[in-house]
C-alpha atoms as a PDB file:
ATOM      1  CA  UNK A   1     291.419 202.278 200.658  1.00  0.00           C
ATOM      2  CA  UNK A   2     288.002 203.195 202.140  1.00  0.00           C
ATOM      3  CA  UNK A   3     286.582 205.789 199.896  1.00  0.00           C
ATOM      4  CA  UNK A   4     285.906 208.816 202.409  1.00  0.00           C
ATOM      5  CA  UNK A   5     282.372 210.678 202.276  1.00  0.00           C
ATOM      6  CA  UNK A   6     283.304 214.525 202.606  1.00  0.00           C
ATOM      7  CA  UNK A   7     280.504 217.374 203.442  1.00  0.00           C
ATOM      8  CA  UNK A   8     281.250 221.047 201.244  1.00  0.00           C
ATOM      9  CA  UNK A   9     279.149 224.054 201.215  1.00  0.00           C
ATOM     10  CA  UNK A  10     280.117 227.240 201.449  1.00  0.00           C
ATOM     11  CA  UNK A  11     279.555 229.951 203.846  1.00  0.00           C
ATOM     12  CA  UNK A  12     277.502 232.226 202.151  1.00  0.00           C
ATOM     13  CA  UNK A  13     274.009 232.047 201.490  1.00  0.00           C
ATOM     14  CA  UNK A  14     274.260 234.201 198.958  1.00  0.00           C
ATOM     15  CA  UNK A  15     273.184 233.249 194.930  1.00  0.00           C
ATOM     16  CA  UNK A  16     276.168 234.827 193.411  1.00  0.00           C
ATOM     17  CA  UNK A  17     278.856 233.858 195.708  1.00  0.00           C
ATOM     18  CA  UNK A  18     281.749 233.419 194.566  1.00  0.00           C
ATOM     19  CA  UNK A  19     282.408 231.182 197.707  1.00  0.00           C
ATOM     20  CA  UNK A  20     280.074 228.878 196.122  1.00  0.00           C
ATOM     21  CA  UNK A  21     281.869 229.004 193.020  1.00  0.00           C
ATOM     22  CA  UNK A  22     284.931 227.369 195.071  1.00  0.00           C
ATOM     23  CA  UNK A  23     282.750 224.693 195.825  1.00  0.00           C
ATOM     24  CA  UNK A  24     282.384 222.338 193.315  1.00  0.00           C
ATOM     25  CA  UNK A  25     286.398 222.853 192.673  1.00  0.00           C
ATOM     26  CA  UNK A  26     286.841 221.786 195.896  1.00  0.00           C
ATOM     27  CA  UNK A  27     284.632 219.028 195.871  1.00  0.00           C
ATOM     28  CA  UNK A  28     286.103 217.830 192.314  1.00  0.00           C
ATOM     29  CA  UNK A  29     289.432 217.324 193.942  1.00  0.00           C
ATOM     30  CA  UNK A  30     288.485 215.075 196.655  1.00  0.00           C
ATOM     31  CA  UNK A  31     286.639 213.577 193.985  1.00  0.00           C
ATOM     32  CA  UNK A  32     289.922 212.967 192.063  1.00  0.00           C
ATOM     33  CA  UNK A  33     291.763 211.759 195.070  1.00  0.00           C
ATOM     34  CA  UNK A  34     288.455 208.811 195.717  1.00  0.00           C
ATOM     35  CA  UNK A  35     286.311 210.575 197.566  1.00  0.00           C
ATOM     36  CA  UNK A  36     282.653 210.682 197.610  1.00  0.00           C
ATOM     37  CA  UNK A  37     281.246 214.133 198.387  1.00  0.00           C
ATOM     38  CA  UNK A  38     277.775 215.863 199.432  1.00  0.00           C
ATOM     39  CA  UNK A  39     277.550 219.305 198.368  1.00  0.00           C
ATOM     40  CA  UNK A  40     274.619 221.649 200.043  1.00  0.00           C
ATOM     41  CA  UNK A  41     273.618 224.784 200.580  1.00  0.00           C
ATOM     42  CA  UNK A  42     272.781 226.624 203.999  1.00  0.00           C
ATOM     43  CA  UNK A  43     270.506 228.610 202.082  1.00  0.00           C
ATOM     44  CA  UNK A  44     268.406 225.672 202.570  1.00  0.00           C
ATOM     45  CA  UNK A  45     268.541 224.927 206.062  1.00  0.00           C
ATOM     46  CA  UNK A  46     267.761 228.054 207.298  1.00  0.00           C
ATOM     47  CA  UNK A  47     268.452 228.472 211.101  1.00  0.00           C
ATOM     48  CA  UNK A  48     267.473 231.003 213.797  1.00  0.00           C
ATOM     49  CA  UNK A  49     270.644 233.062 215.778  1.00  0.00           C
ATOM     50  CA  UNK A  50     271.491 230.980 218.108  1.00  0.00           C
ATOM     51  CA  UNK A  51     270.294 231.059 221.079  1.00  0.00           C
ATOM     52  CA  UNK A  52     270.454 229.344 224.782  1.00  0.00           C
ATOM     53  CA  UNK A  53     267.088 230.189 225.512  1.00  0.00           C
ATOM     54  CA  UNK A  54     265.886 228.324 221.864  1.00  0.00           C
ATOM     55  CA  UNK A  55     268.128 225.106 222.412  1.00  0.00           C
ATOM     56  CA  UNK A  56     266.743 224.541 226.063  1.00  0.00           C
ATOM     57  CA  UNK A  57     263.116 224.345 223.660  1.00  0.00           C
ATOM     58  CA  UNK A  58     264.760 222.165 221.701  1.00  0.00           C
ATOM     59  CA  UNK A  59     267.219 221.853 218.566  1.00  0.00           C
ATOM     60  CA  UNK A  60     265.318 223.150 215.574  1.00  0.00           C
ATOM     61  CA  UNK A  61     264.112 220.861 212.690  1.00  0.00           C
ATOM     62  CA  UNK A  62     267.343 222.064 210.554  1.00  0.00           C
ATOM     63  CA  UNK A  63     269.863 221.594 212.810  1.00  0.00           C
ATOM     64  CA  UNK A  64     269.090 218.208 213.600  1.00  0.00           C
ATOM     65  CA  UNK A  65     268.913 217.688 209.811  1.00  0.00           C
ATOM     66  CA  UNK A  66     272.526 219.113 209.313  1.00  0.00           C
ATOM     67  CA  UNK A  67     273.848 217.256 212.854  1.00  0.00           C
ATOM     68  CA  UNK A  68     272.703 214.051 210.474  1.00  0.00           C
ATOM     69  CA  UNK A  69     274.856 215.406 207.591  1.00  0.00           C
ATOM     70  CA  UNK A  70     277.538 216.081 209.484  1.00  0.00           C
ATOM     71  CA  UNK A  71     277.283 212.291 211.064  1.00  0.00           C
ATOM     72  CA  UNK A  72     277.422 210.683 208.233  1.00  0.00           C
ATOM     73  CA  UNK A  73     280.393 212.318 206.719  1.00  0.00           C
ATOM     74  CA  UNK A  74     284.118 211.904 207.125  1.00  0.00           C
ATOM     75  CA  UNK A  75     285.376 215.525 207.066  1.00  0.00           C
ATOM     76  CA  UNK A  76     284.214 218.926 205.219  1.00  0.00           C
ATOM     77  CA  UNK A  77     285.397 220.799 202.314  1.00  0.00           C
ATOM     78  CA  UNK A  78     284.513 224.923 203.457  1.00  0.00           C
ATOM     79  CA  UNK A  79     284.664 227.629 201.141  1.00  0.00           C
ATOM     80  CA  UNK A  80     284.619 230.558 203.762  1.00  0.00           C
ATOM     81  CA  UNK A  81     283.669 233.904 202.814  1.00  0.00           C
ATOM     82  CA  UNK A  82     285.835 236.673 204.975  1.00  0.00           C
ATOM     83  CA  UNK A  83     283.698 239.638 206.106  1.00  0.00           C
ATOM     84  CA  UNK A  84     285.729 242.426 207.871  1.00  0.00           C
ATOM     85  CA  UNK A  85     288.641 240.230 208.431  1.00  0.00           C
ATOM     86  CA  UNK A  86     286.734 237.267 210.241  1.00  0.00           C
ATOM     87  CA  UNK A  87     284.652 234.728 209.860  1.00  0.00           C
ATOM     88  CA  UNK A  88     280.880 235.293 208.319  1.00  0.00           C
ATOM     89  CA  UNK A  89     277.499 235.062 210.827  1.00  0.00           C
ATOM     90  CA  UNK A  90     275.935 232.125 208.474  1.00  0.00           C
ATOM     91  CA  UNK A  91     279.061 230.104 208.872  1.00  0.00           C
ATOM     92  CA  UNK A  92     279.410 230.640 212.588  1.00  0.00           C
ATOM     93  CA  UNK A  93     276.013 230.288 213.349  1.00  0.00           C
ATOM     94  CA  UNK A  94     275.613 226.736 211.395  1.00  0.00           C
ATOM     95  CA  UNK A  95     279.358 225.791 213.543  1.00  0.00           C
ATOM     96  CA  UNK A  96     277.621 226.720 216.730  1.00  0.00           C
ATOM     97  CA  UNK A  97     273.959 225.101 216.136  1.00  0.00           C
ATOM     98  CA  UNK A  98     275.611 222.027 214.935  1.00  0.00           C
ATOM     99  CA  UNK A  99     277.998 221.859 217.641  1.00  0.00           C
ATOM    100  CA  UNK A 100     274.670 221.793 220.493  1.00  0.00           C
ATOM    101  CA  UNK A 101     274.506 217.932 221.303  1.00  0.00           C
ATOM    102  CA  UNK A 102     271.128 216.308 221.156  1.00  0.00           C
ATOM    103  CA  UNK A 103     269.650 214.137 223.670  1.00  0.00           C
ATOM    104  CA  UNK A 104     271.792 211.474 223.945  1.00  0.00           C
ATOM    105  CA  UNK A 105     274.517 212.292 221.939  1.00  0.00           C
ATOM    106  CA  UNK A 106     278.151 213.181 222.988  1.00  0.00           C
ATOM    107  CA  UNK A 107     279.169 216.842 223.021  1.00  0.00           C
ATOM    108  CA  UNK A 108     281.295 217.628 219.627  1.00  0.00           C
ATOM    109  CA  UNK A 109     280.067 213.991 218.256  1.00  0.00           C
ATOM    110  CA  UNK A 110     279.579 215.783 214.968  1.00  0.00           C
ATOM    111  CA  UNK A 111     282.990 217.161 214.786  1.00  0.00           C
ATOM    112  CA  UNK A 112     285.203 215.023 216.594  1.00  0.00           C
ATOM    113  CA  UNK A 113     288.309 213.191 214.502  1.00  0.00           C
ATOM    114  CA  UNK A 114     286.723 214.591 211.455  1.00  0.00           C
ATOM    115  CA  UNK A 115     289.309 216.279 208.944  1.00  0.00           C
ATOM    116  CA  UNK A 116     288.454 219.797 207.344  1.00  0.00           C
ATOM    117  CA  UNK A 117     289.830 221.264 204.157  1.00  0.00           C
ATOM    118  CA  UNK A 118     289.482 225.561 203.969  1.00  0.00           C
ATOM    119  CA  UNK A 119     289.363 227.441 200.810  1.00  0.00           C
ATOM    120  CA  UNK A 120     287.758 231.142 200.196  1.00  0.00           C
ATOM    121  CA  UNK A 121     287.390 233.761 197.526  1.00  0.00           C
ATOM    122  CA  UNK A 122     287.533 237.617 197.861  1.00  0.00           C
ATOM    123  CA  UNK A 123     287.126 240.649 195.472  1.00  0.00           C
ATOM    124  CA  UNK A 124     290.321 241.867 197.671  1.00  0.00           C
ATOM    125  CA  UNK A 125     294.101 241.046 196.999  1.00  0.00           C
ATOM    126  CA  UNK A 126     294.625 238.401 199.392  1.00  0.00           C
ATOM    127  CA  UNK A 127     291.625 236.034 198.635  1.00  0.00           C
ATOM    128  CA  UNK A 128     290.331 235.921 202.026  1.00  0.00           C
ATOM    129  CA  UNK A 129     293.145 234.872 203.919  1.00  0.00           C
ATOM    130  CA  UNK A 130     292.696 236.809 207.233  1.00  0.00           C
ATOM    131  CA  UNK A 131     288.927 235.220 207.977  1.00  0.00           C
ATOM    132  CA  UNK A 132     290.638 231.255 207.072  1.00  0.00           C
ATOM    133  CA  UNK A 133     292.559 232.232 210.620  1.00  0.00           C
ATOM    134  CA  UNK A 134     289.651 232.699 212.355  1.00  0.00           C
ATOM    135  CA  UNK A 135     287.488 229.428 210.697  1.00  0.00           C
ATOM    136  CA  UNK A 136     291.041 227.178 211.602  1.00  0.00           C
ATOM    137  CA  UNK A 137     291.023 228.513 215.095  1.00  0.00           C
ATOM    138  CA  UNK A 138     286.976 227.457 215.334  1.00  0.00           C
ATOM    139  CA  UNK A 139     287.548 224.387 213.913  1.00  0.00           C
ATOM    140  CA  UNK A 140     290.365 223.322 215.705  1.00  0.00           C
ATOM    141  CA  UNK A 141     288.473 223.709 219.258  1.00  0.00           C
ATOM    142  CA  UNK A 142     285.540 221.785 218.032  1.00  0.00           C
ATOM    143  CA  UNK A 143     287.768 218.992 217.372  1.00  0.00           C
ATOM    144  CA  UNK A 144     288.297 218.785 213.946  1.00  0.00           C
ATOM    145  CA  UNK A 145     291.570 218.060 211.785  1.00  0.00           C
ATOM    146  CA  UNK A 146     292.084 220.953 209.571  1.00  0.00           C
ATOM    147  CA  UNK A 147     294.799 220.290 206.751  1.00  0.00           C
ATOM    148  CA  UNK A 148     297.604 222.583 206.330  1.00  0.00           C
ATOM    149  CA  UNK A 149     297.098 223.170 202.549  1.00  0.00           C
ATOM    150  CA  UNK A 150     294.546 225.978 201.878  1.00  0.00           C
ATOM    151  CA  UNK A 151     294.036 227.917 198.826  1.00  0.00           C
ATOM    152  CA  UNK A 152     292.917 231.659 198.879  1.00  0.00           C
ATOM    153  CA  UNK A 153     291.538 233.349 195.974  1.00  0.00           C
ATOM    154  CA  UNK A 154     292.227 237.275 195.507  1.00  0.00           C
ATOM    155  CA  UNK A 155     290.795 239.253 193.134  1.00  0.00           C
ATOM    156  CA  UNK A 156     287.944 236.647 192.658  1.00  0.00           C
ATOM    157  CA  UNK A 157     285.022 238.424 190.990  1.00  0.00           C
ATOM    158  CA  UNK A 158     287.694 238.330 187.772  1.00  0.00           C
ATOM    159  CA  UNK A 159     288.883 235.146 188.460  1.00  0.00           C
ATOM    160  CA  UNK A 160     286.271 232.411 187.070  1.00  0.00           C
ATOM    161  CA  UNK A 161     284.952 231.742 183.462  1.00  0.00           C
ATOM    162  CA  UNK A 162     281.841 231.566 182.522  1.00  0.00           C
ATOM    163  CA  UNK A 163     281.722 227.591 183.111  1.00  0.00           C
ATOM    164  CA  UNK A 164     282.731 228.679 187.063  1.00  0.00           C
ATOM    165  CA  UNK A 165     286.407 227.391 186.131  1.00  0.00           C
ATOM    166  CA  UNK A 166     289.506 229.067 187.554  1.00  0.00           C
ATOM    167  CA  UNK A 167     291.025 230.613 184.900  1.00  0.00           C
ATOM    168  CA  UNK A 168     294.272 230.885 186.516  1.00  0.00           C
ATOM    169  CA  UNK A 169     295.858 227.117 186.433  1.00  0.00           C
ATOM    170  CA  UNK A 170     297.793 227.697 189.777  1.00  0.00           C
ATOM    171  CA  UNK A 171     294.325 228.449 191.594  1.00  0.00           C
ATOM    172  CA  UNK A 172     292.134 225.771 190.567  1.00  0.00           C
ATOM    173  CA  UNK A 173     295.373 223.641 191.321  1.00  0.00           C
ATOM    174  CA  UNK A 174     295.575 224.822 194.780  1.00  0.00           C
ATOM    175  CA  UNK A 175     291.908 224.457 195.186  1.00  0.00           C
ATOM    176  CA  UNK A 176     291.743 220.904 194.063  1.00  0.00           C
ATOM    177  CA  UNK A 177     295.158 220.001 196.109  1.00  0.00           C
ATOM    178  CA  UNK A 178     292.862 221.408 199.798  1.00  0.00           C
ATOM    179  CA  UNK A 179     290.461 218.572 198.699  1.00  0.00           C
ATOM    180  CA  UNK A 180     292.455 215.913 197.850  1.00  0.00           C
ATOM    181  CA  UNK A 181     294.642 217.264 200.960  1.00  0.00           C
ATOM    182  CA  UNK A 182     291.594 216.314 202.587  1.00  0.00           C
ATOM    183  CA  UNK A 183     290.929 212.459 201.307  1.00  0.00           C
ATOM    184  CA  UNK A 184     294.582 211.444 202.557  1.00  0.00           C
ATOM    185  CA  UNK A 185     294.267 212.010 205.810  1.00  0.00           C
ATOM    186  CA  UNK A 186     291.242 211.029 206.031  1.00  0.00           C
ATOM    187  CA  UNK A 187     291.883 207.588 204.385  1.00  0.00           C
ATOM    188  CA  UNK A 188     294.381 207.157 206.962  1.00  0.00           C
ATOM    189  CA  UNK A 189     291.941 207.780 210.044  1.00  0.00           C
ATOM    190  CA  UNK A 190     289.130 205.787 208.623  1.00  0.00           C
ATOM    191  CA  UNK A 191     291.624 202.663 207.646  1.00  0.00           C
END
């Protein structure tokens, strides 16, 4: 099997996300399942609001930079914060800059047949459940394949050591399951 090259960050620029705790979990279980995976941060490719009026100038520097990531990768691993029951600005902003073709390129060619694995984190009691609708929803117009298994932690400012572990063995199950979720369908579109 083709080992798949996977994309995670989270949505949160943030230095003490807990988001970005999620990610290396994430990324650990699509590395368990064969996967080879990229792990960023948007804090640094920092992009302007998007704008019409900017694009028609030209993408900026950063997006083409993450259009390039996002090119050379099979799928994503997301770990989405939820602010007021959606989807956060940095995350939705990088989605819509990304999804702006370039000269010569196909519209969605960044997203298209590309698989997607969600997780997210949340002081709250249902781990941020209610913004994962909205980032599915996104996702699923610009093409992508998102996998049904997701993994939601509540109560997530108590919920990691102080290695960034899940304490909690279900959790950092579920978490690893989304990216190994992931891999297998992606092994089977990249066959």
């Amino acid at each position: 099997m083709p080992a798949p090259k996977l994309l995670a960050f989270a949505g949160s620029a943030r230095s003490a996300s807990l988001n970005k705790r999620l990610v290396p979990l994430l990324a650990a279980g699509a590395s368990s399942a064969g996967a080879q995976v990229t792990q960023i941060d948007l804090r640094d490719f920092e992009l302007p609001l998007y704008d019409g009026d900017l694009e028609q100038r030209g993408l900026p520097e950063n997006v083409l930079k993450l259009k390039q990531l996002f090119k050379e990768h099979h799928g994503l691993l997301l770990a989405c914060p939820e602010y007021n029951s959606s989807i956060t600005p940095l995350l939705k902003n990088t989605l819509d800059w990304v999804s702006r073709p370039a000269p010569g390129e196909r519209a969605l060619e960044c997203y298209e047949g590309k698989v997607a694995g969600l997780a997210a984190a949340s002081p709250g009691a249902i781990g941020g459940l209610r913004g994962l609708v909205h980032v599915r929803m996104i996702l699923g117009t610009l093409k992508l394949l998102v996998v049904p298994e997701q993994a939601a932690v509540g109560q997530a400012h108590k919920a990691f050591d102080e290695r960034g572990e899940l304490v909690d063995e279900k959790q950092r199950a579920a978490v690893h399951a989304v990216g190994a979720a992931v891999v297998r369908l992606t092994q089977k579109l990249i066959v």
